[in-house]
C-alpha atoms as a PDB file:
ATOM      1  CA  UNK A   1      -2.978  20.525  12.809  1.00  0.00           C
ATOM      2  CA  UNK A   2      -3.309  18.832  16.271  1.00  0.00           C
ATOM      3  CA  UNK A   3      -6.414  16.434  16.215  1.00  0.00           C
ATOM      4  CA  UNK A   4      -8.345  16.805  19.410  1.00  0.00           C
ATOM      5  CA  UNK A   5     -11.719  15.462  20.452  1.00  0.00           C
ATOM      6  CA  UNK A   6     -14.238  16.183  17.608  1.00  0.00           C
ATOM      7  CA  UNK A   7     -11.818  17.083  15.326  1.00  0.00           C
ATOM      8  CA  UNK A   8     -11.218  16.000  11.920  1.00  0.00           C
ATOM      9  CA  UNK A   9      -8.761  15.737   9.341  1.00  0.00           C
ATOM     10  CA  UNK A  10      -9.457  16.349   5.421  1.00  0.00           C
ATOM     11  CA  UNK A  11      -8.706  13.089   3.155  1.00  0.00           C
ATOM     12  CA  UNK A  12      -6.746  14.514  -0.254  1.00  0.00           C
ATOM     13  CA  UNK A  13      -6.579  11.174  -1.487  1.00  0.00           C
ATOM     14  CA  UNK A  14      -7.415   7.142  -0.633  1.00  0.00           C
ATOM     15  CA  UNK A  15      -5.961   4.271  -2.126  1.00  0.00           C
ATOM     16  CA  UNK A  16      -4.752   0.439  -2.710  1.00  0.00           C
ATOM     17  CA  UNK A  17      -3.655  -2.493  -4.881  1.00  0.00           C
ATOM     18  CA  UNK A  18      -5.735  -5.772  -5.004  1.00  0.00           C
ATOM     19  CA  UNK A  19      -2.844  -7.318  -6.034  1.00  0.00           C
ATOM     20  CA  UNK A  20       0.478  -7.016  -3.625  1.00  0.00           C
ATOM     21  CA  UNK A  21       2.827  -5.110  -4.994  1.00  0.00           C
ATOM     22  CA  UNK A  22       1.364  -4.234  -8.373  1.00  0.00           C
ATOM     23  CA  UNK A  23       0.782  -0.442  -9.099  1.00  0.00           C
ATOM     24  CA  UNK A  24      -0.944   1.873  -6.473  1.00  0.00           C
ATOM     25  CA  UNK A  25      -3.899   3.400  -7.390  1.00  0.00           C
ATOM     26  CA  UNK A  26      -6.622   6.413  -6.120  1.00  0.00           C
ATOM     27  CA  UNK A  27      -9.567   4.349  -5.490  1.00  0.00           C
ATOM     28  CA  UNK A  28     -12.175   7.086  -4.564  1.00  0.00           C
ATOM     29  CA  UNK A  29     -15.135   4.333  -4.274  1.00  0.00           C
ATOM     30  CA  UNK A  30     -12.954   2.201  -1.507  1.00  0.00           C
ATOM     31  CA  UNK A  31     -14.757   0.431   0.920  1.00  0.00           C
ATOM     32  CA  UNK A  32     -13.153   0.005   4.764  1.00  0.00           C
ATOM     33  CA  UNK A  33     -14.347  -2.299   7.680  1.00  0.00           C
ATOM     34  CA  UNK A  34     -12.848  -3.263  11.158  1.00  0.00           C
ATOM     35  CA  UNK A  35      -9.547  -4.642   9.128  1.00  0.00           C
ATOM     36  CA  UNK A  36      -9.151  -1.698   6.497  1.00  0.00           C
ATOM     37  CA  UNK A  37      -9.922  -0.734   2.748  1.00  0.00           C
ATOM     38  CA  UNK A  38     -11.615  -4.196   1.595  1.00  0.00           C
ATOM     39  CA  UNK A  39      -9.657  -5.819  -1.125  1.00  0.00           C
ATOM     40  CA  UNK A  40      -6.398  -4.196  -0.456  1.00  0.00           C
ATOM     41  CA  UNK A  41      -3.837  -7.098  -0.938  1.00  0.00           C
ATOM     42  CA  UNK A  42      -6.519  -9.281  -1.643  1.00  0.00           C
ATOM     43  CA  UNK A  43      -4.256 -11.778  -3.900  1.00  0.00           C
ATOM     44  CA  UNK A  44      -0.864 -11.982  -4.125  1.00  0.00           C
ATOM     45  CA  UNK A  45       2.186 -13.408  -6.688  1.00  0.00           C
ATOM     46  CA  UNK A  46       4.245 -16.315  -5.191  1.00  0.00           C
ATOM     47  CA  UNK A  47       7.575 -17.779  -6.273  1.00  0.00           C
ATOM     48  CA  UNK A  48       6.605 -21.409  -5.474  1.00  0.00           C
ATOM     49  CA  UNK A  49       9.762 -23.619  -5.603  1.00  0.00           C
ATOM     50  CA  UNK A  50      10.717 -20.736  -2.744  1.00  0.00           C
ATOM     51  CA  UNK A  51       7.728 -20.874  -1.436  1.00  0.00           C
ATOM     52  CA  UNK A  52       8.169 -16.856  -1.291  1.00  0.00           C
ATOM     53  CA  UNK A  53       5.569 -13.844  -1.953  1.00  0.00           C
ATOM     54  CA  UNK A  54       7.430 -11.373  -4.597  1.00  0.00           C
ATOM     55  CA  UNK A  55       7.803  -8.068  -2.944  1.00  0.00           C
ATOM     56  CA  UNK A  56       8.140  -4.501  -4.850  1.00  0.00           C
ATOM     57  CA  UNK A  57      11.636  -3.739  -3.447  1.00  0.00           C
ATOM     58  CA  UNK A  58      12.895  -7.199  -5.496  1.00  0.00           C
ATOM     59  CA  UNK A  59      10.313  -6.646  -8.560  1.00  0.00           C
ATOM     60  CA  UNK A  60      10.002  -3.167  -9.301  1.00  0.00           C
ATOM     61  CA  UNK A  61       8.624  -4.045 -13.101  1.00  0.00           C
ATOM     62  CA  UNK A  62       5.171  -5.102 -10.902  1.00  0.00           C
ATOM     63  CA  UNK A  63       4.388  -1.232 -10.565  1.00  0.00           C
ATOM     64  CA  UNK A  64       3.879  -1.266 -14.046  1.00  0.00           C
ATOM     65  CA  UNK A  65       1.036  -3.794 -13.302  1.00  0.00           C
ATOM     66  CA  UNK A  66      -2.759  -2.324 -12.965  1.00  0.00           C
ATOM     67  CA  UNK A  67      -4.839  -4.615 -10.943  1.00  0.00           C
ATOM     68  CA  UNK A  68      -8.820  -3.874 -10.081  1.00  0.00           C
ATOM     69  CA  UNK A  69     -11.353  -6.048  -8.722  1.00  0.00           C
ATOM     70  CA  UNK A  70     -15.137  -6.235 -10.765  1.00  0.00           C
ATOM     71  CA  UNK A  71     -16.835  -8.095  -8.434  1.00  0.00           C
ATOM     72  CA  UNK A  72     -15.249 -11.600  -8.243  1.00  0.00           C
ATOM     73  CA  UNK A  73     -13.749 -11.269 -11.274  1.00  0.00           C
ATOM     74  CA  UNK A  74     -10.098  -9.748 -11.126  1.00  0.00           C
ATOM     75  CA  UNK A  75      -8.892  -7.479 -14.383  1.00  0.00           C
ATOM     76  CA  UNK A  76      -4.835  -6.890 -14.681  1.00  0.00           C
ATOM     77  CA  UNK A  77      -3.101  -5.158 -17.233  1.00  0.00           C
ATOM     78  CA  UNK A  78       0.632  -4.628 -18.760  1.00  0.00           C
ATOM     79  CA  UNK A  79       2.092  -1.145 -19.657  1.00  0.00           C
ATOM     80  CA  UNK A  80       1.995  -3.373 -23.502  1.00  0.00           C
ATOM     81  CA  UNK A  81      -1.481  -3.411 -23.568  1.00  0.00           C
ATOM     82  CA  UNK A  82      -1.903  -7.040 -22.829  1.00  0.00           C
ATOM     83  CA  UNK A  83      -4.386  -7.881 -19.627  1.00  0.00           C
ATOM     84  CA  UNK A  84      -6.481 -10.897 -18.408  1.00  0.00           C
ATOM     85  CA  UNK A  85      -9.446 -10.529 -16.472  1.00  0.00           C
ATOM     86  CA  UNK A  86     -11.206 -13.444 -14.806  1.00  0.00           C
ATOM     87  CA  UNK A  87     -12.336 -14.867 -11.420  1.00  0.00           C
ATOM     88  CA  UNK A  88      -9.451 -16.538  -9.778  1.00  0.00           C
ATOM     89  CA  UNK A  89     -10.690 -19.970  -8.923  1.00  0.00           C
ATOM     90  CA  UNK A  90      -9.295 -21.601  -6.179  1.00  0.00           C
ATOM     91  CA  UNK A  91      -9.024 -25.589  -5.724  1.00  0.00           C
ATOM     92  CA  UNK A  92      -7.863 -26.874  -2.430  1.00  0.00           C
ATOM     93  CA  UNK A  93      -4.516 -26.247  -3.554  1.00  0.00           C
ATOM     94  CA  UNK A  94      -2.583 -24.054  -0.536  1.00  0.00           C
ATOM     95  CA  UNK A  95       0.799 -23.383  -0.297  1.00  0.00           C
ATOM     96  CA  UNK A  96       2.678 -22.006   3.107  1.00  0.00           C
ATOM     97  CA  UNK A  97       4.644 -19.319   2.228  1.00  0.00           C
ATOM     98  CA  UNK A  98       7.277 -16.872   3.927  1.00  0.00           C
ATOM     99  CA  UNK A  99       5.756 -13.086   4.114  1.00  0.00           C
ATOM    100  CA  UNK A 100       9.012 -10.852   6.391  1.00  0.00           C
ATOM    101  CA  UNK A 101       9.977 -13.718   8.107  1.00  0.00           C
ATOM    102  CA  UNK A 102       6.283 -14.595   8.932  1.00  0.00           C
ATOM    103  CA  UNK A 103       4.203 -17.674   7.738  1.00  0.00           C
ATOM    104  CA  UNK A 104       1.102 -17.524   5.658  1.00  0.00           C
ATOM    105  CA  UNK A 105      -1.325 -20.119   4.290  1.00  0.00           C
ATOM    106  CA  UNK A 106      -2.362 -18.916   0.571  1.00  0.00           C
ATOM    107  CA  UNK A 107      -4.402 -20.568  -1.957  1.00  0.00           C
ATOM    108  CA  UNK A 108      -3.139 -21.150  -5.263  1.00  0.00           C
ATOM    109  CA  UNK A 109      -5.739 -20.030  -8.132  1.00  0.00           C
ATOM    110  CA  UNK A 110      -6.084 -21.353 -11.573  1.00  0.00           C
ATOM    111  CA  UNK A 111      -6.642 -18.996 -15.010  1.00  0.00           C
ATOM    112  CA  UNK A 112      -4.489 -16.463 -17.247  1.00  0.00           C
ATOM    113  CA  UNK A 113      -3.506 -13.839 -14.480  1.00  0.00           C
ATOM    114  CA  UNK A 114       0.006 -16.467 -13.705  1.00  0.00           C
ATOM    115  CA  UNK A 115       0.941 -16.787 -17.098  1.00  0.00           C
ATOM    116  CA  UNK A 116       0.527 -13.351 -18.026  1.00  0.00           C
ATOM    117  CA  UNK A 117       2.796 -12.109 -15.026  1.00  0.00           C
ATOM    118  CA  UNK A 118       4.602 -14.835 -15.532  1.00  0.00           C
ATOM    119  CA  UNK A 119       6.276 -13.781 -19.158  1.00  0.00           C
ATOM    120  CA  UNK A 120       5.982  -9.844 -17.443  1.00  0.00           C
ATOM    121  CA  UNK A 121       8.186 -11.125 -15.168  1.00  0.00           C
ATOM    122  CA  UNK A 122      10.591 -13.396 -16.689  1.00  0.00           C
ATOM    123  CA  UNK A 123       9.927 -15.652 -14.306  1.00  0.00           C
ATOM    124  CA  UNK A 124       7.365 -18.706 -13.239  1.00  0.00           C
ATOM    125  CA  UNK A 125       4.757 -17.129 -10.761  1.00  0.00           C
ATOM    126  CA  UNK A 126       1.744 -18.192  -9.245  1.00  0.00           C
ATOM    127  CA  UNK A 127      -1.427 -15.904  -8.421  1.00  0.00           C
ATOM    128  CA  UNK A 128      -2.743 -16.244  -4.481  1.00  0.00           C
ATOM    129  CA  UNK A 129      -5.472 -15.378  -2.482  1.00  0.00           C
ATOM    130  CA  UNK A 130      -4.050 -14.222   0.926  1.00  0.00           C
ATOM    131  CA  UNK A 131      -6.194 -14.709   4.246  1.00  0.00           C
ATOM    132  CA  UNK A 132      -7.029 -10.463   5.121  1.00  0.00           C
ATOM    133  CA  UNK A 133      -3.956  -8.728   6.535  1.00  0.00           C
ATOM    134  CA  UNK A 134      -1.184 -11.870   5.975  1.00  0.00           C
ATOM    135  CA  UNK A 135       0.686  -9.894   2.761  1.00  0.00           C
ATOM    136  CA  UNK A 136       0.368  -6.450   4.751  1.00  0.00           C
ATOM    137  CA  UNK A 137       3.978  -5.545   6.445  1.00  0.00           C
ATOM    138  CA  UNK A 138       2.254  -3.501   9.397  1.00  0.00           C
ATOM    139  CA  UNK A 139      -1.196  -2.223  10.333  1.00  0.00           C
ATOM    140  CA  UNK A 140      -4.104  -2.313   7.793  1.00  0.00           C
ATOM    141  CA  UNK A 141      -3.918   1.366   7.475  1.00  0.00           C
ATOM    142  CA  UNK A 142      -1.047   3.524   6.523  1.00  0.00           C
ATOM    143  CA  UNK A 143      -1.294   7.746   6.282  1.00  0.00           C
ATOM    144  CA  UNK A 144       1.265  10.346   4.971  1.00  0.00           C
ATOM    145  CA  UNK A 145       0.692  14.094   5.476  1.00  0.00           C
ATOM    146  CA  UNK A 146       0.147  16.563   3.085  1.00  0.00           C
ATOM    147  CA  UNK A 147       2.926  18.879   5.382  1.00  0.00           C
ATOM    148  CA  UNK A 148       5.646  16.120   5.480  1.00  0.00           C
ATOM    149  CA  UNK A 149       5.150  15.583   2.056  1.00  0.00           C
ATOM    150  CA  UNK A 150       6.338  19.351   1.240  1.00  0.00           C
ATOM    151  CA  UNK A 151       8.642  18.576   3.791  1.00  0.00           C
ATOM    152  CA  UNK A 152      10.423  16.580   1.716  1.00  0.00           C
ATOM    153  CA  UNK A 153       9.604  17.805  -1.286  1.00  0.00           C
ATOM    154  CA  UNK A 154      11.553  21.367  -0.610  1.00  0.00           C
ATOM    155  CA  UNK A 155      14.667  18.686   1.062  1.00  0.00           C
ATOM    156  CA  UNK A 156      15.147  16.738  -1.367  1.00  0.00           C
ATOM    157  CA  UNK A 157      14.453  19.003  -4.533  1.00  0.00           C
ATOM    158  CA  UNK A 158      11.721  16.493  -5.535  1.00  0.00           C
ATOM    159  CA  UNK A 159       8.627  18.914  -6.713  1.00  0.00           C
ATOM    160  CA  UNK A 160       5.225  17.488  -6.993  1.00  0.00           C
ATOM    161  CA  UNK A 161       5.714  14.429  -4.254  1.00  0.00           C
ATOM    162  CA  UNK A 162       1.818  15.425  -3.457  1.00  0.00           C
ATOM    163  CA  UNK A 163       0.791  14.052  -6.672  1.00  0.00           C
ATOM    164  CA  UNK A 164       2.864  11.430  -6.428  1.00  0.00           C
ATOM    165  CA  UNK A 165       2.323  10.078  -3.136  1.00  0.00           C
ATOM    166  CA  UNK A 166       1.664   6.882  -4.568  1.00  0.00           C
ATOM    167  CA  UNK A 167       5.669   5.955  -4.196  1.00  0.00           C
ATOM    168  CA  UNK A 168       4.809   6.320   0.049  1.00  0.00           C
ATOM    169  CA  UNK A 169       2.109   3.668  -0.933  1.00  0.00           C
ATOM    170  CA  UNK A 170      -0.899   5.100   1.760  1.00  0.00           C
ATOM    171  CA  UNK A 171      -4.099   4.074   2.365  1.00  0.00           C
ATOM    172  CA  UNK A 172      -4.979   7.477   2.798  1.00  0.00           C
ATOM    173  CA  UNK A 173      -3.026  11.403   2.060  1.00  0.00           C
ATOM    174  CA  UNK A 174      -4.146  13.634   4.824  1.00  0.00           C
ATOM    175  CA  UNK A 175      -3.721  17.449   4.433  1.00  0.00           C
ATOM    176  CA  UNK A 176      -2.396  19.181   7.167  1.00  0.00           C
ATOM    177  CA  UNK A 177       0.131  22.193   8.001  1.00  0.00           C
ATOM    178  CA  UNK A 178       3.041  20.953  10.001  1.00  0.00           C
ATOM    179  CA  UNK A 179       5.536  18.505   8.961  1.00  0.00           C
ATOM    180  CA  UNK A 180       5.696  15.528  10.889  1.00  0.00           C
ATOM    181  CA  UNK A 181       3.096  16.550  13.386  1.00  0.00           C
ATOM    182  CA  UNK A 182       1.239  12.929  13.079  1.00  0.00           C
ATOM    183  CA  UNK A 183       4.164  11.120  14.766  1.00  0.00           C
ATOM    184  CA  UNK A 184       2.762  12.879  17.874  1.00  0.00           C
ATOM    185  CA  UNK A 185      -0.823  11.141  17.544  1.00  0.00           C
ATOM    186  CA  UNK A 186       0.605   7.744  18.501  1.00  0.00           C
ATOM    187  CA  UNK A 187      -2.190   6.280  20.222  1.00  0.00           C
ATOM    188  CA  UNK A 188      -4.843   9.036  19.800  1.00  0.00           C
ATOM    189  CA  UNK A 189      -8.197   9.051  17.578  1.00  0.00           C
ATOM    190  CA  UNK A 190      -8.337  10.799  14.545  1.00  0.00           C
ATOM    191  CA  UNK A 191     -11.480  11.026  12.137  1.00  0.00           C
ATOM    192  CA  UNK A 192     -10.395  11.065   8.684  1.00  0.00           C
ATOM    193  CA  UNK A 193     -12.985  13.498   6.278  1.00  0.00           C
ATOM    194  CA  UNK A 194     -13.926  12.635   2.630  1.00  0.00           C
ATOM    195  CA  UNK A 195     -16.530  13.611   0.432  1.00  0.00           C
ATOM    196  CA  UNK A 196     -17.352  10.316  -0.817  1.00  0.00           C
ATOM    197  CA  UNK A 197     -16.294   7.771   2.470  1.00  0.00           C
ATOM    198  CA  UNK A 198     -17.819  10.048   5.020  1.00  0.00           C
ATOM    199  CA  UNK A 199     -15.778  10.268   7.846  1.00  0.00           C
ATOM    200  CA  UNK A 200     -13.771   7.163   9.239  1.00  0.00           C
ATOM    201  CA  UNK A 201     -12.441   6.661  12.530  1.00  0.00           C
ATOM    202  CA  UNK A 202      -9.022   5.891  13.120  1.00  0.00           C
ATOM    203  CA  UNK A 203      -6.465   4.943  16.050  1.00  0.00           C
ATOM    204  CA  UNK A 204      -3.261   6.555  14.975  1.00  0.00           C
ATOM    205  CA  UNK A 205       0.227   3.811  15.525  1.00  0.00           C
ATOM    206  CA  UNK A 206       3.703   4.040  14.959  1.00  0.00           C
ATOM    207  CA  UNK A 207       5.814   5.544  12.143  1.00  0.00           C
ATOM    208  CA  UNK A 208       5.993   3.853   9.472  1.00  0.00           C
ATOM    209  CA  UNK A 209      10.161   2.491   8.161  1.00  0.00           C
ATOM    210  CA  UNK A 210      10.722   3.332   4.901  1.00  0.00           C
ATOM    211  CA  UNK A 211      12.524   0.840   2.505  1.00  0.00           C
ATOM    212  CA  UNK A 212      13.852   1.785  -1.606  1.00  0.00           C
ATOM    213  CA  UNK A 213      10.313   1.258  -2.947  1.00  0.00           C
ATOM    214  CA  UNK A 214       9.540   5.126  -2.534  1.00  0.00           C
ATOM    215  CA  UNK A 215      12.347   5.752  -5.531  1.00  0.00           C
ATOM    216  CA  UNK A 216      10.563   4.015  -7.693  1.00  0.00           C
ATOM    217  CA  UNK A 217       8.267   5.849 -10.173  1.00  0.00           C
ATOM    218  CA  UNK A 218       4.555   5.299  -8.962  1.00  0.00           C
ATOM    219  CA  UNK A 219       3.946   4.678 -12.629  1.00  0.00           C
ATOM    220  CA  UNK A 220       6.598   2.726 -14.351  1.00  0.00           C
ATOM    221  CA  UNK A 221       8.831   1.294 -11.440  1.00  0.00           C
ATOM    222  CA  UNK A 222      12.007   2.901 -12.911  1.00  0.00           C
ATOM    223  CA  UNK A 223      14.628   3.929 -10.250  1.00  0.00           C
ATOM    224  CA  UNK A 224      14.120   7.731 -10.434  1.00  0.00           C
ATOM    225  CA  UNK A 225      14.459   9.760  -7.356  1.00  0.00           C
ATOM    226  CA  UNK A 226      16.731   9.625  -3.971  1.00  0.00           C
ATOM    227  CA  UNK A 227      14.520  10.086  -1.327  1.00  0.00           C
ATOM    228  CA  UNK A 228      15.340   7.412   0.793  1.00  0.00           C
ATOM    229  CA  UNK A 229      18.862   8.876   0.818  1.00  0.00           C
ATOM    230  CA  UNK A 230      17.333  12.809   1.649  1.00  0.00           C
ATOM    231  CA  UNK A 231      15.187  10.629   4.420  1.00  0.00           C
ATOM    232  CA  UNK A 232      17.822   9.106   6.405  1.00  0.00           C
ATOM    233  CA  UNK A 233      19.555  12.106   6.179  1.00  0.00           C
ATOM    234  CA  UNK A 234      17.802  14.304   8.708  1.00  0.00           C
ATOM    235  CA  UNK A 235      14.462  11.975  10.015  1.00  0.00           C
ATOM    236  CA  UNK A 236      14.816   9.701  12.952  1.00  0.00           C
ATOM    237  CA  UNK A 237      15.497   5.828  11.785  1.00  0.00           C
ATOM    238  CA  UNK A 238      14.976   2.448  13.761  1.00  0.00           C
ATOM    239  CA  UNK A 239      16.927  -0.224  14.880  1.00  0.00           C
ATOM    240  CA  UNK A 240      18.315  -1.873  11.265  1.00  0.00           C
ATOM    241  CA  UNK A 241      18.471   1.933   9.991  1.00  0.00           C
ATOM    242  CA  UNK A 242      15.114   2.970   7.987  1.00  0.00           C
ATOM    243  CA  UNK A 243      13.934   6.413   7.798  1.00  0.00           C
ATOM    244  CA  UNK A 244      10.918   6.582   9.176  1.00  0.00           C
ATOM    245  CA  UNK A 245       7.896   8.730   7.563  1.00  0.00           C
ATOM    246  CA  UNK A 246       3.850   8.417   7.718  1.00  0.00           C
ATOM    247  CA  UNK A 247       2.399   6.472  10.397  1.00  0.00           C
ATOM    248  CA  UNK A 248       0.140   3.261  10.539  1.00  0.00           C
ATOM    249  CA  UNK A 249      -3.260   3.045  11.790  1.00  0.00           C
ATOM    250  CA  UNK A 250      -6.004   0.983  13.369  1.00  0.00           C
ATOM    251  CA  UNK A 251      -9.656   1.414  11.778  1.00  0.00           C
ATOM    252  CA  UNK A 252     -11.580   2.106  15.196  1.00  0.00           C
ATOM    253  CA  UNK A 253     -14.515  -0.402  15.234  1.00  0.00           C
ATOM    254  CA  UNK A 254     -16.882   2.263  15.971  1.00  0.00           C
ATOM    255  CA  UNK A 255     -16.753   4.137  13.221  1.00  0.00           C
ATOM    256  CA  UNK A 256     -19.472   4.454  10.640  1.00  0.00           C
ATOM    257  CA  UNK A 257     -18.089   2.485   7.920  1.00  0.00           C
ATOM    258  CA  UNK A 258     -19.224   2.891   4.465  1.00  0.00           C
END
């Protein structure tokens, strides 16, 4: 489907991790303004002597991480059953880290979420509250379609990728009926349908440059599929070489946000 003016697109699924890099996770209930869904990437782990935020392509054991905000209180939990849940309390203490080459200011936070990543991990790791947007690599919103999805599905012999869109790591799964079609909405408006959000407003960007992460099992973070190899094998890349599938988005300001 084409959007034009007053036309809408049906949301199959919405979601986001509070924590960057930990598992992905439908999150029906999510809440967008102006900058996207609100507490995506709200916190993030940093490797402090490096002064570095730990990214899923170097620490694929984090997918195995759940991560949900209740309230101000943050709950995460290991595939061994053990979890911590408390409200990350911040005390002055902020450290300037390197996020893709960019610099962010995040605030260090005190209680059991650091040490139980920490032994997860195998390695000493902080827990930080990131200023909104500074631990996201491109736009606050990111969309996959339905249609590409089979796409690549039928390509790369990969059945199911629909349910498990959460390797592609969207804000939102959008169903439509020809592969690749959104790359043609670059600059356009597009209102996104769902029975529980209403209908949001968005300005449609660029493709999106695909890295390793989408092998990884949405579940586990085993190495378990080759699609970034089936990618680059037929879809246009950019300069350094990524496939490119999805697109990024802009939440329009105008929308009704719920």
């Amino acid at each position: 489907m084409t959007p034009r003016p007053g036309v809408s697109l049906e949301v199959v699924s919405v979601g986001f991790a509070p924590v960057k890099g930990t598992r992905h996770i439908r999150r029906p209930e999510a809440q967008f303004d102006a900058e996207g869904p609100v507490g995506d990437r709200r916190y993030c782990l940093v490797d402090v002597e490096r002064r570095q935020v730990l990214k899923t392509v170097q620490h694929p054991s984090l997918i195995g991480v759940t991560a949900e905000l209740r309230g101000e209180e943050l709950a995460m939990s290991l595939p061994d059953g053990r979890s911590a849940c408390a409200v990350p309390a911040t005390d002055g203490e902020v450290l300037t880290c390197d996020y893709w080459k960019r610099k962010t200011d995040l605030s260090l936070t005190d209680g059991p979420h650091a040490a139980l990543l920490s032994t997860w991990l195998g390695r000493h790791v902080r827990l930080a509250r990131a200023p909104r947007g500074d631990v996201v690599f491109g736009a606050p919103v990111s969309i996959v379609t339905t249609a590409s999805l089979g796409d690549l599905t039928d390509r790369a012999a990969r059945p199911g990728l629909v349910d498990e869109a959460a390797r592609f790591r969207a804000t939102f799964v959008v169903d439509t009926d020809v592969p690749f079609a959104e790359e043609a909405w670059q600059g356009r408006e597009v209102g996104l349908v769902d029975s529980g959000l209403g209908e949001i407003r968005v300005r449609i960007g660029a493709p999106i440059p695909r890295c390793a992460v989408m092998d990884l099992d949405p579940v586990t973070g085993e190495r378990n599929a080759r699609l970034l190899r089936a990618l680059a094998g037929y879809r246009p890349t950019n300069e350094v070489g990524e496939p490119l599938f999805g697109v990024y988005a802009e939440i329009d300001s105008r929308s009704e946000l719920r």
